[in-house]
Protein backbone atom coordinates (compact mmCIF):
# COMPACT_ATOMS: atom_id res chain seq x y z
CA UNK A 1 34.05 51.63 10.11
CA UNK A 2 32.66 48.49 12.13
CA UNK A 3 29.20 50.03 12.05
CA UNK A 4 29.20 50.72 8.51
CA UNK A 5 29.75 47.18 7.75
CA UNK A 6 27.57 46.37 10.35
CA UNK A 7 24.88 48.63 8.39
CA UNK A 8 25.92 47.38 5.53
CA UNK A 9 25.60 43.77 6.31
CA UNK A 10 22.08 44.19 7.85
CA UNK A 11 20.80 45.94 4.79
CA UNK A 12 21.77 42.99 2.67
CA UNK A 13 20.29 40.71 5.33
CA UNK A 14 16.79 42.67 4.66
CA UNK A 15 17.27 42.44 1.39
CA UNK A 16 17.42 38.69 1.16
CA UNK A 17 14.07 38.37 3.81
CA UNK A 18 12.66 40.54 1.27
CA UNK A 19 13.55 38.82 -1.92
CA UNK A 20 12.04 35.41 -0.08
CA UNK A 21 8.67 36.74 1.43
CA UNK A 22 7.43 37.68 -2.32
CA UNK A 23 9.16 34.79 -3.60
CA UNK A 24 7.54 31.98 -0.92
CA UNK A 25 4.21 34.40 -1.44
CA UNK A 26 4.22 33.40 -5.72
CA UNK A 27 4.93 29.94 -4.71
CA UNK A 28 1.79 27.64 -5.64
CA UNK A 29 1.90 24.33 -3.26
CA UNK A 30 -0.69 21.29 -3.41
CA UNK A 31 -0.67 17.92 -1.54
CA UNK A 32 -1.83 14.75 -2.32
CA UNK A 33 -2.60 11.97 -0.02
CA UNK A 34 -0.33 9.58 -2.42
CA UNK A 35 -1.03 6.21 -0.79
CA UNK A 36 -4.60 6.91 -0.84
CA UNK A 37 -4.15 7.85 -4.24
CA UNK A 38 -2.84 4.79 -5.42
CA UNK A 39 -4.99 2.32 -3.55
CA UNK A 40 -8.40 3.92 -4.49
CA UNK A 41 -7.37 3.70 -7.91
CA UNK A 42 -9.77 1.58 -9.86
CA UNK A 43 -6.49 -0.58 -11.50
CA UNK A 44 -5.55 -1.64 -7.94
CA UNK A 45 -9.08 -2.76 -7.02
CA UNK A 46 -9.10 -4.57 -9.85
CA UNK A 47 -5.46 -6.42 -9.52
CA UNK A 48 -6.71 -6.84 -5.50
CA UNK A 49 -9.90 -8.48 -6.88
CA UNK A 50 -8.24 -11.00 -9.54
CA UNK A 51 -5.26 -11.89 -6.66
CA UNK A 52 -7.74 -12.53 -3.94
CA UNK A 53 -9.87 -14.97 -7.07
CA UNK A 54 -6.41 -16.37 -8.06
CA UNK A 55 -5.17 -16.68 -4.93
CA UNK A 56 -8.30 -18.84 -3.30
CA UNK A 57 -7.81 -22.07 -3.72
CA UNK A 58 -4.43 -21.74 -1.86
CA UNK A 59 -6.49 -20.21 0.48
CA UNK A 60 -9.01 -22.69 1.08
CA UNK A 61 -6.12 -25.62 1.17
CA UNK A 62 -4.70 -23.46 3.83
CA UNK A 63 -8.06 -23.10 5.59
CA UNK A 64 -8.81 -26.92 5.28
CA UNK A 65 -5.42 -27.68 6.32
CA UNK A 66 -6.64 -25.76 9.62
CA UNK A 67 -9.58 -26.98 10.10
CA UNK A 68 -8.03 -30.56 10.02
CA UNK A 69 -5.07 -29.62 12.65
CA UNK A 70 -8.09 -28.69 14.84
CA UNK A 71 -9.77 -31.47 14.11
CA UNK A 72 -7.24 -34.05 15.24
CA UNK A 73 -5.85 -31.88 18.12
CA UNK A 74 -9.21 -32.57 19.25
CA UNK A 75 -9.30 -35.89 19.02
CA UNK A 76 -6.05 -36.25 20.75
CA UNK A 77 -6.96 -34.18 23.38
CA UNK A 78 -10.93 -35.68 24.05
CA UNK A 79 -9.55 -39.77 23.95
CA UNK A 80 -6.17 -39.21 25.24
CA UNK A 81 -5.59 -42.83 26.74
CA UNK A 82 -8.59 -44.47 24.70
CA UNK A 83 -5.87 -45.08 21.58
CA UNK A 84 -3.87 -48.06 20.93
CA UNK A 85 -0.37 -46.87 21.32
CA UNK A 86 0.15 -47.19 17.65
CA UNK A 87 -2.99 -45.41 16.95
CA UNK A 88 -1.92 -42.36 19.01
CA UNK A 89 1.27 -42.70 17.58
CA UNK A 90 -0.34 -42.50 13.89
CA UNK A 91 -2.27 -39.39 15.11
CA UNK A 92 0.04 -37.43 16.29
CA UNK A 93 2.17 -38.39 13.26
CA UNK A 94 -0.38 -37.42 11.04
CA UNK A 95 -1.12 -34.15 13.14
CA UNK A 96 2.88 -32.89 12.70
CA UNK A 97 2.98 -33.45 8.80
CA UNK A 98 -0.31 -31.26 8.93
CA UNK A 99 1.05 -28.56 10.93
CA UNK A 100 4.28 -28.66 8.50
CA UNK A 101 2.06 -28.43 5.35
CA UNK A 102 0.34 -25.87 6.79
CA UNK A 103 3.07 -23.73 7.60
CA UNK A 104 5.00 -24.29 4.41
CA UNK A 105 1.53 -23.28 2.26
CA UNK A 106 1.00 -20.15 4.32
CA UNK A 107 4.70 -19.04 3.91
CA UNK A 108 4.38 -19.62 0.18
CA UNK A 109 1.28 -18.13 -0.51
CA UNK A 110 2.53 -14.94 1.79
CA UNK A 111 5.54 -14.48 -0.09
CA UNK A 112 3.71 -14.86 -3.65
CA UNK A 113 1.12 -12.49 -2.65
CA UNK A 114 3.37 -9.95 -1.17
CA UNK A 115 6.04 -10.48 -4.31
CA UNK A 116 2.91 -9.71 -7.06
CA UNK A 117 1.34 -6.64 -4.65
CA UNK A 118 4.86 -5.31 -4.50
CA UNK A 119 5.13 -5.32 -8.16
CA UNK A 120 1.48 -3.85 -8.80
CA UNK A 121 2.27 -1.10 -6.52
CA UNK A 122 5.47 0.20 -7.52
CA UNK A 123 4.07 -0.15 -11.26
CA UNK A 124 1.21 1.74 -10.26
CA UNK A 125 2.68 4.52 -7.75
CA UNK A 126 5.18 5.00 -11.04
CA UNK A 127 2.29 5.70 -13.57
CA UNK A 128 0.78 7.76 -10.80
CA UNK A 129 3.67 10.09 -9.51
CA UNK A 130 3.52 10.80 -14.09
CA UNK A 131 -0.18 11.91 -13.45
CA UNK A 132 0.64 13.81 -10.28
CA UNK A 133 3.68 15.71 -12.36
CA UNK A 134 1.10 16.66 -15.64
CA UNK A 135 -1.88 17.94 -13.19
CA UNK A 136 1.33 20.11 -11.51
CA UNK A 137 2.09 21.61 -14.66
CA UNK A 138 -1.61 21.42 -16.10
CA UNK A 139 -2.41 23.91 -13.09
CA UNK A 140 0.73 25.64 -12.18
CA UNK A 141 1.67 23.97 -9.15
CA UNK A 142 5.59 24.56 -8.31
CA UNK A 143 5.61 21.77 -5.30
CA UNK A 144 3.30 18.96 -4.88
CA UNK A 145 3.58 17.41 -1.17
CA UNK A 146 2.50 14.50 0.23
CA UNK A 147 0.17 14.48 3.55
CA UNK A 148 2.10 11.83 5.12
CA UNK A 149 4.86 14.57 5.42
CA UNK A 150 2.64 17.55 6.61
CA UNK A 151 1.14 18.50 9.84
CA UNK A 152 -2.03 20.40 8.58
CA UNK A 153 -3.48 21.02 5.06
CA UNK A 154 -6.51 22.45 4.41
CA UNK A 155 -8.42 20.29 2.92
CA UNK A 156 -8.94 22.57 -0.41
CA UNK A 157 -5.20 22.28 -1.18
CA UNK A 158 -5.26 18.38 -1.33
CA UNK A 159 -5.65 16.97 -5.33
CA UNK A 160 -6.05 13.48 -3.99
CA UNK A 161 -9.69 12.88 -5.47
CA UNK A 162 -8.31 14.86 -8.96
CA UNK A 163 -5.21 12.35 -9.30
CA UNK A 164 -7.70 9.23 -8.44
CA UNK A 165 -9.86 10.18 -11.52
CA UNK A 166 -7.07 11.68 -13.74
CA UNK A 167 -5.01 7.83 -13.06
CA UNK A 168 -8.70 6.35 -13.90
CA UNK A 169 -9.26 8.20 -16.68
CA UNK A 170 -5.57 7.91 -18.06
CA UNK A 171 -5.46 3.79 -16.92
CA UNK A 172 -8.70 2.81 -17.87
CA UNK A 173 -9.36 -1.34 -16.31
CA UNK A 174 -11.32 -3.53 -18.74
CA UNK A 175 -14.08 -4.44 -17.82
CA UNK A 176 -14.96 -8.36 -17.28
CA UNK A 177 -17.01 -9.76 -20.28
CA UNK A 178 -21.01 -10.11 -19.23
CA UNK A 179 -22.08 -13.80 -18.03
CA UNK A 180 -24.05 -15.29 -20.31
């Protein structure tokens, strides 16, 4: 009796294996490289272009902020004992409040820059996880993966360069108006 259930139980266990070998063998699997995807899109090297044109004069307070901090450390540090007490005083006075702007522009503009790339990138890895799903159905794919979770791929399974253009093509960016 034991080894008819024991028979019994191994046939179904054969079975199953079976059923799943020509099931995983009519699976269809892709990957896509999805930050890649994302970033090489021509919407997010456009928003990357505006930020970094909005974003510089902050950036050149910041740098002349710098280059002043320098400056006066410099001065403090080549005439130490050549100042009027006052005048070192008024220096190093001035120096601090530098060094406080300074800091208190380069946390500001980190945090707005990181807030607004946030919010581009979430926007765009939305719209782009849509184009991923319609080329999966467009083509039959039953699992799209992305490389970051693989350990190999050959290289013909990958849609990265597909979703890129199908995102362009889908998102198009305006171009700027010609200089006149």
């Amino acid at each position: 009796m034991n080894l008819r259930m024991g028979l019994g139980s191994l046939m179904v266990c054969s079975a199953l294996l079976g059923v799943a070998q020509t099931a995983s063998a009519q699976l269809k699997i892709t990957v896509i490289n999805l930050q890649r995807a994302v970033l090489e899109s021509a919407e997010i090297k456009k928003a990357d272009a505006d930020m970094q044109a909005r974003y510089k004069p902050r950036t050149a307070a910041i740098e002349q902020l710098q280059k002043d901090i320098v400056g006066i450390s410099q001065q403090l540090q080549t005439n130490a004992g050549k100042f009027t007490p006052q005048a070192e005083a008024d220096l190093t006075a001035q120096l601090q409040k530098k060094q406080r702007d300074y800091q208190r522009l380069q946390e500001d503009l980190q945090a707005d820059v990181e807030r607004e790339r946030n919010d581009v990138l979430q926007k765009a890895t939305t719209k782009m996880g849509e184009i991923v799903k319609k080329i999966a159905e467009e083509k039959g794919y039953d699992l799209v993966v992305d490389t970051s979770v693989t350990v190999f791929v050959k290289p013909a399974m990958e849609i990265t360069t597909d979703a890129i253009a199908a995102y362009d093509k889908a998102y198009p960016v305006a171009s700027a108006p010609a200089a006149k």
